[in-house]
Protein backbone atom coordinates (compact mmCIF):
# COMPACT_ATOMS: atom_id res chain seq x y z
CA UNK A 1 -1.10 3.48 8.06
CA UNK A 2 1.10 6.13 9.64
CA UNK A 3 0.93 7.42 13.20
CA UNK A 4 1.29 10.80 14.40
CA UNK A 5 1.95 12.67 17.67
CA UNK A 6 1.01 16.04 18.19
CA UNK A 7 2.26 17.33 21.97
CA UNK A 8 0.47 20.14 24.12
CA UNK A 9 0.52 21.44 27.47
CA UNK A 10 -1.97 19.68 28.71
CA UNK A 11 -3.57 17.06 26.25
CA UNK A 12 -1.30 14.71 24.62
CA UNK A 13 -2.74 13.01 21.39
CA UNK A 14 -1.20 10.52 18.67
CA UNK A 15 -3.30 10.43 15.14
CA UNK A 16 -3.67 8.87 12.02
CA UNK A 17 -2.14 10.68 9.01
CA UNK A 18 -4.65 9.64 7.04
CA UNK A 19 -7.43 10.62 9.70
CA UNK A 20 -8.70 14.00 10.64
CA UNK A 21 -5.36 16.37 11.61
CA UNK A 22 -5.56 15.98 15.56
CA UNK A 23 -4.18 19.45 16.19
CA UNK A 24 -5.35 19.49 19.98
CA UNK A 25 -4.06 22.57 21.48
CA UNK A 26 -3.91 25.86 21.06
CA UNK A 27 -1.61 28.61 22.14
CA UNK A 28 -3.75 29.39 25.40
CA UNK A 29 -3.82 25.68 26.05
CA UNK A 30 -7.33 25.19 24.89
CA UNK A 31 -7.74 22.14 22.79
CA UNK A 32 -8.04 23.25 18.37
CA UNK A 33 -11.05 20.29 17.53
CA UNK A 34 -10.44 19.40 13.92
CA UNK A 35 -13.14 20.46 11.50
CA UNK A 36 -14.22 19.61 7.71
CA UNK A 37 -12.12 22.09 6.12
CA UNK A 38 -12.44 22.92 2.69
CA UNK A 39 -9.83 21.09 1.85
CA UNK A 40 -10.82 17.75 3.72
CA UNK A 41 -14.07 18.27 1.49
CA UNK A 42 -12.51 17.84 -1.85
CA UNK A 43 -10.38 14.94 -0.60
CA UNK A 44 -13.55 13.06 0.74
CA UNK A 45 -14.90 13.33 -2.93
CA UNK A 46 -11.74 12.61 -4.55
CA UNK A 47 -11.34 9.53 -2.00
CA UNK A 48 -15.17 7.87 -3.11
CA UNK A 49 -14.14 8.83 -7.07
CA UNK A 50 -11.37 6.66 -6.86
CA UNK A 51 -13.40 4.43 -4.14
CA UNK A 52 -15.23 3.45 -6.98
CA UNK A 53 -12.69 3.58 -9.85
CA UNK A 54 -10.37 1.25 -8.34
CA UNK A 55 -13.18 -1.29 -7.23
CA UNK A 56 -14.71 -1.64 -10.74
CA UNK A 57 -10.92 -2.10 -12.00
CA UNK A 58 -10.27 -4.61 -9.75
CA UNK A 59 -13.16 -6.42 -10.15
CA UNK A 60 -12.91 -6.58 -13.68
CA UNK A 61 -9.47 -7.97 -12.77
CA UNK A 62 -11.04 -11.19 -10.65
CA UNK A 63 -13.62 -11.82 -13.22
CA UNK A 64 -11.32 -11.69 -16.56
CA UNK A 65 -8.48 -14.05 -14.39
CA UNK A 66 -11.69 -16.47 -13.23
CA UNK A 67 -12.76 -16.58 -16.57
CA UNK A 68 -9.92 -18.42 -17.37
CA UNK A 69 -9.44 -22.39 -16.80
CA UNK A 70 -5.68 -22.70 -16.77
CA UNK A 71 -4.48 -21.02 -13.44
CA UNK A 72 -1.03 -19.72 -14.37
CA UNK A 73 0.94 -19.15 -11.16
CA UNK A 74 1.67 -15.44 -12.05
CA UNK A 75 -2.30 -15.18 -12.51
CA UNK A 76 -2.48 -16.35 -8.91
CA UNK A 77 -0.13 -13.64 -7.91
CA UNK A 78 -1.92 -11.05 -9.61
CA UNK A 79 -5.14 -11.97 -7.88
CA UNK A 80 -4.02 -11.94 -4.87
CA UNK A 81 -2.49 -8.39 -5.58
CA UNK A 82 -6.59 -7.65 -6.35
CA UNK A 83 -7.31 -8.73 -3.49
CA UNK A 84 -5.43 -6.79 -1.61
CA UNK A 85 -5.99 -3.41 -3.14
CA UNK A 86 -9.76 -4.56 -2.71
CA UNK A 87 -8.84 -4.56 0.63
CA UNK A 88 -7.33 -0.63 0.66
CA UNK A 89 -10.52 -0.03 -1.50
CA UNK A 90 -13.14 -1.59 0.78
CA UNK A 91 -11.69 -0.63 4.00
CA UNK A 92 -9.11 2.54 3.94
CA UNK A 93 -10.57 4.78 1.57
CA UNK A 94 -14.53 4.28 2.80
CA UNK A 95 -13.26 4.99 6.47
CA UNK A 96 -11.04 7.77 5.70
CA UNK A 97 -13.77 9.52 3.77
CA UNK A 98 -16.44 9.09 6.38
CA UNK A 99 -13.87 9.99 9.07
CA UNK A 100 -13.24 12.97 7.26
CA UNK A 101 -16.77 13.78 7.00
CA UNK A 102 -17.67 13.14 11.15
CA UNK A 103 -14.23 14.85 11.90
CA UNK A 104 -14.52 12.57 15.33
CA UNK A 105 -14.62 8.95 15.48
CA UNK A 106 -18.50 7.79 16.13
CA UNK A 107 -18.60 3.92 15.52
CA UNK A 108 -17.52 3.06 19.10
CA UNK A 109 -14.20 1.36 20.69
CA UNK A 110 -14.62 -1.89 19.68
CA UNK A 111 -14.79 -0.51 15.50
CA UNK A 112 -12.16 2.01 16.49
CA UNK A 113 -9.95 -1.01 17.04
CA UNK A 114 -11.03 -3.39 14.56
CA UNK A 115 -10.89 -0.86 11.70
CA UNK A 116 -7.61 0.35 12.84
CA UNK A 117 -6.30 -3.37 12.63
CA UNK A 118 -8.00 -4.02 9.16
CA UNK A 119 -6.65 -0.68 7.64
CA UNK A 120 -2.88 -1.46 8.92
CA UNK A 121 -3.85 -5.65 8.00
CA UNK A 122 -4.81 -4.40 4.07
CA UNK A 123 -1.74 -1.73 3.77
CA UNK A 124 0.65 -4.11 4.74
CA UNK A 125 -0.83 -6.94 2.34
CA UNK A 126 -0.18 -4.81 -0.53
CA UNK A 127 3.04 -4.51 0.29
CA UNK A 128 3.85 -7.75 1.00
CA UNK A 129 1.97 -9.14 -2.12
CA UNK A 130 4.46 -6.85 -4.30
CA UNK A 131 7.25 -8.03 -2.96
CA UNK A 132 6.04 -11.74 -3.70
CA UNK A 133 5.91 -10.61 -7.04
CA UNK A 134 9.16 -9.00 -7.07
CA UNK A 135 10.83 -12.86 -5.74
CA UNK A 136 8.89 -14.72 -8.23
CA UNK A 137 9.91 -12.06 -11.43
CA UNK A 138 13.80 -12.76 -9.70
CA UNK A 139 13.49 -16.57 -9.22
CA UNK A 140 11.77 -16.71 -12.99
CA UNK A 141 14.87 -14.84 -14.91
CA UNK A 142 17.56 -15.88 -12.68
CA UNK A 143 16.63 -19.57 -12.17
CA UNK A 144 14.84 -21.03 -15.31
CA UNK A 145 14.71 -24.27 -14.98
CA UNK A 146 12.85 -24.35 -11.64
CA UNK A 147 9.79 -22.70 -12.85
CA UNK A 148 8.23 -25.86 -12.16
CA UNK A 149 8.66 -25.39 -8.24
CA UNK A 150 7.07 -21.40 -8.67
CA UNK A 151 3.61 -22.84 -8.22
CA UNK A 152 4.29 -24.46 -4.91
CA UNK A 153 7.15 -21.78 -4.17
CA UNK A 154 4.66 -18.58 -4.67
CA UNK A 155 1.56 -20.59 -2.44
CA UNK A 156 3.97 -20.78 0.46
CA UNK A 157 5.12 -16.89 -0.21
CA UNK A 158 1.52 -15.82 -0.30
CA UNK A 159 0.44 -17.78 2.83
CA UNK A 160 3.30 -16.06 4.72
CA UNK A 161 2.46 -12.26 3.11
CA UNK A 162 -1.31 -12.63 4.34
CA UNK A 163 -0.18 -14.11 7.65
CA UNK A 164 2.37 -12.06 8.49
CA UNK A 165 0.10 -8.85 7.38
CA UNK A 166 -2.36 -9.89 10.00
CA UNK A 167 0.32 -10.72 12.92
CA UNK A 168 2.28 -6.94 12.43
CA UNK A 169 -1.41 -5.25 12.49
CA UNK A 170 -2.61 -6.89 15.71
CA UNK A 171 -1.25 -4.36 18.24
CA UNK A 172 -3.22 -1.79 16.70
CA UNK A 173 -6.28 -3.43 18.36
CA UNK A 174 -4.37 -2.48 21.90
CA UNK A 175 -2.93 0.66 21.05
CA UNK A 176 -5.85 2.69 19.74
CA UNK A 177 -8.81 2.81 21.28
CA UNK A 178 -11.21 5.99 21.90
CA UNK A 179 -10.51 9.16 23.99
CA UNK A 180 -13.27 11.53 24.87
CA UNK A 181 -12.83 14.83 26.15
CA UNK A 182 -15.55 17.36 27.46
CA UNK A 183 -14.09 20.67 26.98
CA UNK A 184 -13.98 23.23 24.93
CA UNK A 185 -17.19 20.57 23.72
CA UNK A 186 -17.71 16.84 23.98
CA UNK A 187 -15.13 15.15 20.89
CA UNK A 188 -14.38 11.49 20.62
CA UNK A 189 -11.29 10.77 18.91
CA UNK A 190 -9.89 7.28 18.02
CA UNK A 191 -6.19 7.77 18.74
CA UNK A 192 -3.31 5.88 20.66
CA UNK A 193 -3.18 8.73 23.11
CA UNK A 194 -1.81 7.25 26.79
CA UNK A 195 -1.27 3.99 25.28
CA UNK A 196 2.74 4.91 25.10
CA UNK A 197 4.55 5.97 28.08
CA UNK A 198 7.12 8.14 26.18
CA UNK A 199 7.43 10.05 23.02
CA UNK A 200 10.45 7.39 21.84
CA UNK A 201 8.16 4.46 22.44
CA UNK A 202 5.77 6.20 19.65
CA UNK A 203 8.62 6.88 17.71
CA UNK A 204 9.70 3.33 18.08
CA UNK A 205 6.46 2.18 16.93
CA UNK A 206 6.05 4.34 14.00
CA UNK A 207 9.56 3.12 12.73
CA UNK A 208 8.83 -0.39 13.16
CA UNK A 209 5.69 -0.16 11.29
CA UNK A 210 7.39 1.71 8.20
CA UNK A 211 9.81 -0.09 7.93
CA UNK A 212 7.73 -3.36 7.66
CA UNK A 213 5.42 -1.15 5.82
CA UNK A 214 8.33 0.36 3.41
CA UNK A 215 11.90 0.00 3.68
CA UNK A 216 12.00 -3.91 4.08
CA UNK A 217 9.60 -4.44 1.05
CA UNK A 218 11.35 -1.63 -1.09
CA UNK A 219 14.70 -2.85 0.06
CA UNK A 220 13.81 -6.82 -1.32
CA UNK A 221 12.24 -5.07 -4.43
CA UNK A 222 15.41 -2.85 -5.52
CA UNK A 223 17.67 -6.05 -4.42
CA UNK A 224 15.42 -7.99 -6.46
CA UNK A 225 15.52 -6.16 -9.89
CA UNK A 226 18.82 -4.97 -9.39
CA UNK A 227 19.79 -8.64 -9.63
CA UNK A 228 17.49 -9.42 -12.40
CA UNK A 229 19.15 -6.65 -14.47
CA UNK A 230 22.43 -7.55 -13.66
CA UNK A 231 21.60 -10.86 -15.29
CA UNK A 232 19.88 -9.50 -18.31
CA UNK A 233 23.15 -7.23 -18.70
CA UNK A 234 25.17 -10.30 -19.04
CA UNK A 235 23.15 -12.26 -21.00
CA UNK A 236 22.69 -9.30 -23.56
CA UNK A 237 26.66 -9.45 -23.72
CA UNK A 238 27.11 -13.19 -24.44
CA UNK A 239 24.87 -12.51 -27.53
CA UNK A 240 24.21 -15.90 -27.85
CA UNK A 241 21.24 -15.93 -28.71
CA UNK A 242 20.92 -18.96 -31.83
CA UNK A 243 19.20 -17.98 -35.23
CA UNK A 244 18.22 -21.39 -35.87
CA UNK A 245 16.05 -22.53 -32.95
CA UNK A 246 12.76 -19.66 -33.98
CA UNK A 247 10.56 -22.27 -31.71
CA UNK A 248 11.94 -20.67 -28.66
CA UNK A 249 10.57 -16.89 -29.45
CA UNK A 250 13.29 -15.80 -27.48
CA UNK A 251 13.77 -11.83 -27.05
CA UNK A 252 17.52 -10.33 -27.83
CA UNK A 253 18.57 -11.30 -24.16
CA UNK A 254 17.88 -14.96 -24.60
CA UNK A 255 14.49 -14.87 -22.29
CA UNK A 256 11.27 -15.92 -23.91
CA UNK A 257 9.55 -12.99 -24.55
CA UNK A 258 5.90 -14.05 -22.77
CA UNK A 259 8.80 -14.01 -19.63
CA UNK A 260 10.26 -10.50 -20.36
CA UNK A 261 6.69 -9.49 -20.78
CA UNK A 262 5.61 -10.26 -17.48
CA UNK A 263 9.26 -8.57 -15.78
CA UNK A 264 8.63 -5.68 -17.68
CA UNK A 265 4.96 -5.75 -15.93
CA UNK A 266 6.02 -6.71 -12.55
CA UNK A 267 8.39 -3.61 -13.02
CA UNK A 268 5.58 -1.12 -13.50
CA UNK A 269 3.53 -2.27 -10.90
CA UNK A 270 6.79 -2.20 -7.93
CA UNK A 271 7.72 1.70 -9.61
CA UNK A 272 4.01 2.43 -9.47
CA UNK A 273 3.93 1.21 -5.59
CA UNK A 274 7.36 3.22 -5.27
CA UNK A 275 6.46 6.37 -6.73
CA UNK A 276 2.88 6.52 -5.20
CA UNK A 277 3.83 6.39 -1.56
CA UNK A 278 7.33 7.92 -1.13
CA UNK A 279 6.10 11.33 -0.81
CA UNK A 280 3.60 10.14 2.15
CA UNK A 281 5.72 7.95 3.89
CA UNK A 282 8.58 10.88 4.01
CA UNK A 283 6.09 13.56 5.03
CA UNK A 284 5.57 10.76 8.16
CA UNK A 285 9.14 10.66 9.00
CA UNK A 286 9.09 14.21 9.06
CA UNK A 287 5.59 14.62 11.34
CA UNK A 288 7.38 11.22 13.77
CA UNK A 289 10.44 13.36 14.30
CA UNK A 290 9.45 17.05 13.80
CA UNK A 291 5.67 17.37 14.62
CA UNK A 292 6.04 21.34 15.59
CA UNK A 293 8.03 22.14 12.49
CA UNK A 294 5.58 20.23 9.85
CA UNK A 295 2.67 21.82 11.80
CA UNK A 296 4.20 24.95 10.59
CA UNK A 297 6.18 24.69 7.32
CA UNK A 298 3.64 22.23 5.52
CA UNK A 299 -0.43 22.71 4.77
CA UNK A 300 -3.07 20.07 5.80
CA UNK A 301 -3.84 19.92 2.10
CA UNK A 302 -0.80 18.61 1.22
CA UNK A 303 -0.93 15.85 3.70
CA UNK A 304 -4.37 15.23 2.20
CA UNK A 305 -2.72 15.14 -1.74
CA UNK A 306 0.13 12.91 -0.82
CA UNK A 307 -2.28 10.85 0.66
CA UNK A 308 -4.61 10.91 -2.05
CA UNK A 309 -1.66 9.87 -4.58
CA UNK A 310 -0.83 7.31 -2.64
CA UNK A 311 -4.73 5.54 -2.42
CA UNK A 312 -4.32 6.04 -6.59
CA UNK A 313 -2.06 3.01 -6.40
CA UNK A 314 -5.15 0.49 -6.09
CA UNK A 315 -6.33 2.14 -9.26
CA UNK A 316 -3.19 2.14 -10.99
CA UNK A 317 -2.67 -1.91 -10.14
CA UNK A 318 -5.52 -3.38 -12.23
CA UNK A 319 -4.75 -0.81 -15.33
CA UNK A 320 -1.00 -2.13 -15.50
CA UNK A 321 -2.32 -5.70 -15.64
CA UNK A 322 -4.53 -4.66 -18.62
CA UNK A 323 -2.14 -2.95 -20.51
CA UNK A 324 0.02 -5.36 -20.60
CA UNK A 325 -2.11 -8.35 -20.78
CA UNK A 326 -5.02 -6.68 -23.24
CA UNK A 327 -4.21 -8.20 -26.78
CA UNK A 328 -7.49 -6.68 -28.46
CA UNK A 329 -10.41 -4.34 -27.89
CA UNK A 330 -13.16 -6.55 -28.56
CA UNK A 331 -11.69 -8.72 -25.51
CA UNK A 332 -11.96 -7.09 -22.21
CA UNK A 333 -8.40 -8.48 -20.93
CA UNK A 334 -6.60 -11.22 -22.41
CA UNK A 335 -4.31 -13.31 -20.36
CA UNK A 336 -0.98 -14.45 -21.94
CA UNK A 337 1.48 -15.07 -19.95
């Protein structure tokens, strides 16, 4: 998740976007303690609706791909995309909502650093597991005749995604932990105030972590399906695609169509991914650079809607999959791929 700084003459505090705003001082220098605006309100309830939404979706996603005996390697990757937005679902939208509700942090250091971890650990998974996708949908089209290899090739993929998701969270157990203060009243915070010497080091931080978070994975993704439509281009030029060999239920680009199924799939989900976080992860470049000018120019509740839009990408996951995998609806989801 995304860090923020927010400076002040005498208390210096660095916050969670998607935690309370940590607006600490005030013109006369006393700290502003965050409260449960109106606005955090209706994003607490919208956060359990979709809390629950996306968990029943992706748990009808597990049990329809268990339910099957043959283990396509593409089913693989779409579990493990469950899992992860089970993950986000489990662990990000439960503690934003109750964080949002307690305004300060009350589960203690040792959660405060944990949870931290965990919601960084599941944010980056999602990523990661996307852009898995994205190389297998490339290696698929581009190299055809190695599809054999994609079982082995997408177990090694995934066992690097989950690792390195875990390895680029761990310094969020040493850089939050919980501050205290006693005046204007007694309010804990879990922040990673003190824990950077300067500003830039924050800064630093925060663009290391998006661009793990973001840019690298959207960078693979465009690179990716740029490729993969480059190819398609010039295969839909050759046009030779034979009329005599019907066996092959080839589409008009000369790629069997249960393959051009599952790009066209893997395409959603990536633009879904795209299009639901952009808007959050910009409004954190702005807050990283300009904290006084956002502070000003843009509303709490609109940190709290691009937020929000963003969390609607675990729900949106698990409907893609069905859509394009639902061949009936007397069958709950139909694999065929």
């Amino acid at each position: 998740t995304l860090q923020s700084s927010d400076s002040g003459s005498d208390l210096n505090a660095s916050c969670d976007l998607s935690a309370p705003r940590c607006n600490w001082t005030a013109v006369d220098g006393t700290p502003q303690l965050p409260t449960f605006s109106t606005a955090a309100k209706v994003r607490v309830i919208i956060t359990f609706i979709l809390c629950g939404v996306s968990t029943l979706c992706n748990v009808a996603v597990l049990w329809a791909a268990s339910g099957h005996r043959r283990r396509s390697h593409v089913r693989v990757l779409i579990v493990n995309l469950t899992a992860a937005d089970l993950l986000v679902t489990l662990i990000v939208m439960p503690v934003d909502a109750t964080w949002n509700i307690t305004v300060q942090w009350l589960a203690g250091d040792l959660a405060c650093r944990f949870l931290m971890f965990l919601k960084l650990q599941a944010m980056y998974s999602c990523a990661f597991v996307t852009v898995v996708i994205s190389l297998d949908r490339q290696s698929a089209i581009l190299n055809p005749l190695l599809i054999s290899m994609a079982p082995k090739r997408n177990r090694v993929m995934l066992m690097v995604a989950w690792i390195m998701s875990a390895l680029l969270a761990v310094p969020q157990v040493f850089i939050f932990h919980n501050v205290t203060i006693t005046y204007p009243a007694n309010f804990t915070q879990c922040t990673t105030r003190g824990s950077f010497v300067t500003h830039w080091q924050e800064t630093a931080y925060n663009m290391f972590t998006f661009s793990w978070l973001f840019l690298l994975p959207l960078a693979i993704m465009i690179t990716c399906y740029t490729r993969i439509f480059i190819h398609i281009s010039k295969q839909m030029t050759k046009k030779n695609v034979s009329s005599d060999e019907p066996h092959l239920r080839c589409s008009k680009n000369n790629i069997p169509k249960a393959r051009m199924r599952t790009l066209k799939m893997s395409v959603v989900i990536v633009v879904s991914f795209i299009v639901c976080w952009t808007p959050y992860y910009l409004l954190g470049l702005w807050y990283w650079f300009f904290p006084d000018d956002l502070e000003v120019k843009v509303s709490h509740s609109l940190t709290h809607i691009l937020f929000i839009f963003g969390l609607f990408n675990t729900c949106l996951d698990p409907i893609i999959y069905g859509l394009f995998t639902v061949r009936s609806l007397s069958s709950l989801i139909r694999i065929q791929i």
